[in-house]
Protein backbone atom coordinates (compact mmCIF):
# COMPACT_ATOMS: atom_id res chain seq x y z
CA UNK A 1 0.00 0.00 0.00
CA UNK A 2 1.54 3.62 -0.83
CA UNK A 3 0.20 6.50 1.68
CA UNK A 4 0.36 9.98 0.15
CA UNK A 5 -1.81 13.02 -0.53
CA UNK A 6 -4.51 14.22 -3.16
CA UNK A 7 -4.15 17.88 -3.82
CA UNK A 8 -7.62 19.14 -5.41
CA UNK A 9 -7.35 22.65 -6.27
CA UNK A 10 -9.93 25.04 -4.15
CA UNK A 11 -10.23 22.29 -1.55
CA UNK A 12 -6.99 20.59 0.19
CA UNK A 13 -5.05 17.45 0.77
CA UNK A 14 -6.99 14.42 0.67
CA UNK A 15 -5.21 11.38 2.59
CA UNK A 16 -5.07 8.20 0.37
CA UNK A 17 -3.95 5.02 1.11
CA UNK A 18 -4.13 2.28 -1.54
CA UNK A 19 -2.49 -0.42 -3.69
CA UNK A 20 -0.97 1.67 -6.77
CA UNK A 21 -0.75 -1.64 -8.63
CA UNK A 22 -4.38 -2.72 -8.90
CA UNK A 23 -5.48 1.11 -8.76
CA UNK A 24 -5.34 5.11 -9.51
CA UNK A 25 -7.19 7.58 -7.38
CA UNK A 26 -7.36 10.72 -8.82
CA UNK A 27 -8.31 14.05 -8.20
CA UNK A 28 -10.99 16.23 -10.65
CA UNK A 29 -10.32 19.96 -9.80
CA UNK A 30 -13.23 21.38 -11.75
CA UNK A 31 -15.55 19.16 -10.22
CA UNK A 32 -14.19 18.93 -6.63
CA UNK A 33 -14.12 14.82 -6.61
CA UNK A 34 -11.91 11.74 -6.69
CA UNK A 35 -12.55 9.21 -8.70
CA UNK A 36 -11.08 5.58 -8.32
CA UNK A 37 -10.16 2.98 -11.51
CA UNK A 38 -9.46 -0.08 -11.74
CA UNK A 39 -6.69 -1.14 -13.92
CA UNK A 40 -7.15 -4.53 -14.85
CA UNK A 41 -10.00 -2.78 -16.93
CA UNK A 42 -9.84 0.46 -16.68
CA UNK A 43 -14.05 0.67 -14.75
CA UNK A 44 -14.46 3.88 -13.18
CA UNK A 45 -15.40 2.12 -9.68
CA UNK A 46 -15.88 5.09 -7.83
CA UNK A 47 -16.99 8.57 -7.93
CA UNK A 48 -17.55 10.91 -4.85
CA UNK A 49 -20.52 12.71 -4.12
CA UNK A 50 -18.29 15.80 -2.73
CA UNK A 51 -14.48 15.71 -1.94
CA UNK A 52 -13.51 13.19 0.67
CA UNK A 53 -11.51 13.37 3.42
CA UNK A 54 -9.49 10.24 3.19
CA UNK A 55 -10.03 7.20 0.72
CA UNK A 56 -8.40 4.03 2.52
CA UNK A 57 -8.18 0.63 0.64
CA UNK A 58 -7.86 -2.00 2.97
CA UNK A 59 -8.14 -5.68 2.05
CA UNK A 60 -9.02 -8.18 4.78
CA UNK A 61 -10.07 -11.51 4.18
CA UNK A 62 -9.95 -11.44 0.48
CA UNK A 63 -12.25 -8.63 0.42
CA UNK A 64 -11.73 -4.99 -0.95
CA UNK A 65 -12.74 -2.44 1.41
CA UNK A 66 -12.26 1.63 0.50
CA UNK A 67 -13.07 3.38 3.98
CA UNK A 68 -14.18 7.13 2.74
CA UNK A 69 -14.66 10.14 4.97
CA UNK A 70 -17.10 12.45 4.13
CA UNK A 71 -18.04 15.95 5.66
CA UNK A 72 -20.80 17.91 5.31
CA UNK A 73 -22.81 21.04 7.20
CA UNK A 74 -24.26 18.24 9.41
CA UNK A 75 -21.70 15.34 10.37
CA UNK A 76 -18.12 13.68 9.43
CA UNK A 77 -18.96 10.12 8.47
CA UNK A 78 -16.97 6.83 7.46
CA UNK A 79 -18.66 5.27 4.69
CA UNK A 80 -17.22 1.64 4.22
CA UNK A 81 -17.58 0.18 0.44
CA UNK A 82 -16.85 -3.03 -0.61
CA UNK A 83 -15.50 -3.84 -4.32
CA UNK A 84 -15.69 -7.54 -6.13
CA UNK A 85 -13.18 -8.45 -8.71
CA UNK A 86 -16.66 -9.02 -11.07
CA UNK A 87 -18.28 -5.39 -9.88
CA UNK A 88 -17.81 -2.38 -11.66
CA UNK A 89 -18.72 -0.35 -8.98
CA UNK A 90 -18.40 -0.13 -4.95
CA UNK A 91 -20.82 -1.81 -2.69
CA UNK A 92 -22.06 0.91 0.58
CA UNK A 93 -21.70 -1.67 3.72
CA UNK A 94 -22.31 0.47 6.46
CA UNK A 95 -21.93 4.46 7.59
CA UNK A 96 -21.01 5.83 10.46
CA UNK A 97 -20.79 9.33 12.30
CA UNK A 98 -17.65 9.83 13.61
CA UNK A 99 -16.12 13.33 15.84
CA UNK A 100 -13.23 13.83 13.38
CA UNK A 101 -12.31 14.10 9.67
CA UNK A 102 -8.82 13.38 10.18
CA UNK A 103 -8.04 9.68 9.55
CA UNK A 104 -5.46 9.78 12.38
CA UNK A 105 -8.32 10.75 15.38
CA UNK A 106 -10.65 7.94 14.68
CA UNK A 107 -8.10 4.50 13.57
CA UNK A 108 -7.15 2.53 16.20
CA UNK A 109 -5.55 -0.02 14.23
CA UNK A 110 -5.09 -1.47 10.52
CA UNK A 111 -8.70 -1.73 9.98
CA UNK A 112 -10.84 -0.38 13.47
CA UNK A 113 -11.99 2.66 13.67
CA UNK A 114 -13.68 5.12 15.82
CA UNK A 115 -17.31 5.39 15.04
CA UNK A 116 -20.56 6.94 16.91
CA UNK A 117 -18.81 8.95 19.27
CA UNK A 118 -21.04 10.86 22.07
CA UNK A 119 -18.07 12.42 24.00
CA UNK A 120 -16.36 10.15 25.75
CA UNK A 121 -18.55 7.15 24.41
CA UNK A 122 -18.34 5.17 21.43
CA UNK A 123 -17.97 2.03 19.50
CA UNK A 124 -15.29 0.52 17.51
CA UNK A 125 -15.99 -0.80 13.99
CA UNK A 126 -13.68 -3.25 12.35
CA UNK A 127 -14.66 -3.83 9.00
CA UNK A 128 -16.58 -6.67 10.25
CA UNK A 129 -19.09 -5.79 13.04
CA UNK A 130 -19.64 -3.17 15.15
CA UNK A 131 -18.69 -3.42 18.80
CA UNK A 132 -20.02 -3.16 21.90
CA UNK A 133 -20.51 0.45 23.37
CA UNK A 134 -17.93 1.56 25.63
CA UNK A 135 -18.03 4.51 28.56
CA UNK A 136 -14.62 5.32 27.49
CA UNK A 137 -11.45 4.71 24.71
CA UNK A 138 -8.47 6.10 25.79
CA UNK A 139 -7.42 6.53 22.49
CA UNK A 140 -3.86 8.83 24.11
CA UNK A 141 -0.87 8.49 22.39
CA UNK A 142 1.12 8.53 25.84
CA UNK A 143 -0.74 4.96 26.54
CA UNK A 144 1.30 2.34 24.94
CA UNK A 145 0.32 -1.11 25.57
CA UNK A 146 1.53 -2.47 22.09
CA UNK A 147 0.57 -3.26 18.79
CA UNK A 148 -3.38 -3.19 17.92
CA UNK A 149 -4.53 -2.87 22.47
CA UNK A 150 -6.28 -0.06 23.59
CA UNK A 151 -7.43 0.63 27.38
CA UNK A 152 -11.65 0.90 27.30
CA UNK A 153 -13.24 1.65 30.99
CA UNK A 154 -17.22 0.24 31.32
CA UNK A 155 -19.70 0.87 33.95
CA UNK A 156 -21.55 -1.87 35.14
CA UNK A 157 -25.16 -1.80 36.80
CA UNK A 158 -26.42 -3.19 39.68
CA UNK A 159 -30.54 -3.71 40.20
CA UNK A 160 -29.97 -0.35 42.62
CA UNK A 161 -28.46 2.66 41.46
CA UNK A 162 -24.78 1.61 42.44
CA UNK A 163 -22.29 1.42 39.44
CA UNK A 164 -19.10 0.19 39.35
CA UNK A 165 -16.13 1.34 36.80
CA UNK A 166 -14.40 -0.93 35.27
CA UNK A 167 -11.34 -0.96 32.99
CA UNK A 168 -9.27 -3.41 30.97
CA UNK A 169 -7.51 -3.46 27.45
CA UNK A 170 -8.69 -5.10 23.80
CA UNK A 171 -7.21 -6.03 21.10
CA UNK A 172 -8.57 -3.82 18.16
CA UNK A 173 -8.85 -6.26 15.53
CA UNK A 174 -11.55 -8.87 17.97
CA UNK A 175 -12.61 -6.68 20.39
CA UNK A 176 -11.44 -9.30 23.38
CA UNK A 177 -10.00 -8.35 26.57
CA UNK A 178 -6.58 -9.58 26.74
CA UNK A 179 -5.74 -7.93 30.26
CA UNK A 180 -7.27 -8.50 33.69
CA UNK A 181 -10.42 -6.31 34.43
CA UNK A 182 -9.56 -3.96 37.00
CA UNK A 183 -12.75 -2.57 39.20
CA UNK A 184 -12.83 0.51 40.55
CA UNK A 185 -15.16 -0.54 43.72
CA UNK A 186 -13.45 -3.90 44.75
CA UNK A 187 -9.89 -2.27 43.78
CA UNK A 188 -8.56 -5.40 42.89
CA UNK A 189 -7.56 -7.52 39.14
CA UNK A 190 -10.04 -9.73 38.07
CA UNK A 191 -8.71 -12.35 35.93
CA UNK A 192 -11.00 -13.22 32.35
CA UNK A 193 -12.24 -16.60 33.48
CA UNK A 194 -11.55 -20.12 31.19
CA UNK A 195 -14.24 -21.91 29.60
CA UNK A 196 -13.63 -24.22 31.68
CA UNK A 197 -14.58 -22.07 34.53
CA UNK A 198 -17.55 -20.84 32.42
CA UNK A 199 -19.12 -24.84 32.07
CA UNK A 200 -18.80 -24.89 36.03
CA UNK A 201 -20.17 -22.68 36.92
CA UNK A 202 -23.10 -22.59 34.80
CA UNK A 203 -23.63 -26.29 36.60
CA UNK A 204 -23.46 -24.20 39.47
CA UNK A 205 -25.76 -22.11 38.53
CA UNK A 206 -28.46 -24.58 37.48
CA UNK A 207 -28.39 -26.21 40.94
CA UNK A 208 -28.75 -23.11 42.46
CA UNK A 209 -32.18 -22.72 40.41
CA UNK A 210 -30.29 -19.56 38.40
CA UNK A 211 -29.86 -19.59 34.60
CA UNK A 212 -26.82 -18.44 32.68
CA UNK A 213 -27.58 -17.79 29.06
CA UNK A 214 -25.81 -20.79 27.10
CA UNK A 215 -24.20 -18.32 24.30
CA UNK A 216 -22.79 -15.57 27.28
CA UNK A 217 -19.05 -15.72 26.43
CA UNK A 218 -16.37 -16.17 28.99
CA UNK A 219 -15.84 -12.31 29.53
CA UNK A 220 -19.33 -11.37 29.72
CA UNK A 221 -19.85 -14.28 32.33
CA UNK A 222 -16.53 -12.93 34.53
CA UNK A 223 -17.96 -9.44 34.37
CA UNK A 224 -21.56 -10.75 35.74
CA UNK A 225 -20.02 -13.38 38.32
CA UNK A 226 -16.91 -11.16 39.87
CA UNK A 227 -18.23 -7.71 39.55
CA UNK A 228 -22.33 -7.22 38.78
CA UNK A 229 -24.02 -10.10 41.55
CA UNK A 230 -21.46 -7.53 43.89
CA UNK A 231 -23.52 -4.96 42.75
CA UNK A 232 -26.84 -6.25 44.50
CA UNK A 233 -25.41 -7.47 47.68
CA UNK A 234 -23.20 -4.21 48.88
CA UNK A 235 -24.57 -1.15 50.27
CA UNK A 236 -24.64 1.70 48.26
CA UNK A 237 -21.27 3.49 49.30
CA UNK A 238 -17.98 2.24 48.02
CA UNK A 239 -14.27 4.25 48.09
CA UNK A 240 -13.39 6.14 45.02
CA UNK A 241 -10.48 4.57 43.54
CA UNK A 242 -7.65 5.60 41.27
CA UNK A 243 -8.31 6.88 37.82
CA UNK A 244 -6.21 6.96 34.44
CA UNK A 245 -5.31 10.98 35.03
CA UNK A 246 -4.48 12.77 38.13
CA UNK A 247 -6.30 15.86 36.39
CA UNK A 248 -4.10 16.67 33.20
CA UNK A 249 -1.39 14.12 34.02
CA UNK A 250 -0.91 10.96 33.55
CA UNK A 251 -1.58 8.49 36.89
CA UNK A 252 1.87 6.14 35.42
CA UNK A 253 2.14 3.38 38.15
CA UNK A 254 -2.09 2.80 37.65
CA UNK A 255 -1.69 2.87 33.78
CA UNK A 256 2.10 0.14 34.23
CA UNK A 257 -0.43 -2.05 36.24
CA UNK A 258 -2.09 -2.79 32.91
CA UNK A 259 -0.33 -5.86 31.21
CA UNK A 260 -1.49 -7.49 28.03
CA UNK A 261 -1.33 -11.47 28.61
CA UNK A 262 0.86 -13.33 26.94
CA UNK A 263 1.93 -10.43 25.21
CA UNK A 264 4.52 -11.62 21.57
């Protein structure tokens, strides 16, 4: 893939990212769009409705994906196409608002992104599916927990009105946690159970005369089990514990605490 810039006269740079070998993206000045060809054949496979702000081509799992940023008066949205070697034109998969037109603010990794932001809240989107919606990214280029992990924080609810923060790190490309879950109220690491622990204690369960929902995954069973049932049985006070940023600054010895598992 080459990375370089689109100059279109009476607009800007436009970000590009593509394979220069299977095709050109060009820029029409008198028309203010960008146009991409295939050159096995020379189709015309896509033309913007307005000037983008980035065109990305991105292949995962032999498919073709152009990611394309588009402003207008309203919202900044990624538009995600798809392209088959028999089309002759891009497929719309799915479009999302995001708080940024700059490519840089909103990907995470080769092929997640930052979608549906509401201030601190958002989702990720992979190219795939969407994921679930977090309280917080900390999407901080001071946080370095290696290649594709980023450090999420999630509130969980109890039947009363108590909440408890919780934080851990994913990996971008699945969405799974791949650290311990750290809790705000118990102040402790919570290791991601085994599925192993997940059949027990779903027997457990079932003697008990409490159902666990057969398809719950291992994480969303550790969160329930270790943090949530907590939830209903504590009263509602708990101590305030440490945070990501002392203000402005970075909290360092909380943030070291975080350790990917089994990290290559």
């Amino acid at each position: 893939m080459v990375k370089e810039n689109i100059h279109i006269e009476g607009y800007g740079e436009i970000s590009v990212e593509y394979d220069k070998t299977k095709y050109k993206i060009m820029g029409v000045d008198t028309l203010k769009k960008v146009v991409i060809q295939r050159l096995s054949d020379g189709a015309i496979v896509y033309i913007s409705n307005q000037c983008p702000d980035y065109v990305l081509q991105i292949n995962l799992e032999n498919q073709t994906h152009f990611v394309i940023g588009e402003c207008d008066n309203e919202c900044v949205k990624l538009n995600d196409y798809t392209l088959c070697d028999y089309q002759n034109y891009v497929e719309l998969q799915e479009s999302f608002e995001t708080d940024s037109c700059y490519i840089d603010d909103i990907r995470v990794g080769e092929h997640t992104f930052i979608v549906d932001s509401d201030g601190y809240s958002c989702n990720l989107y992979n190219l795939k599916q969407l994921s679930k919606r977090y309280k917080r990214i900390y999407n901080d280029n001071r946080l370095d927990f290696g290649k594709n992990t980023l450090l999420v924080e999630d509130v969980v609810d109890g039947y009363s009105t108590l909440t408890d923060k919780i934080r851990y790190l994913i990996d971008v490309d699945t969405y799974e946690i791949v650290s311990n879950i750290k809790s705000e109220m118990q102040q402790r690491d919570i290791p991601i159970y085994t599925e192993e622990d997940r059949k027990k204690l779903k027997e457990k369960l079932l003697e008990e005369g409490n159902f666990l929902n057969p398809n719950c995954n291992v994480e969303n069973v550790t969160i329930y089990y270790e943090i949530e049932r907590y939830l209903n049985l504590i009263p509602e006070k708990y101590y305030k514990g440490q945070d990501v940023y002392n203000y402005s600054k970075i909290n360092e010895e909380y943030v070291r605490s975080f350790k990917r598992i089994n990290q290559k």
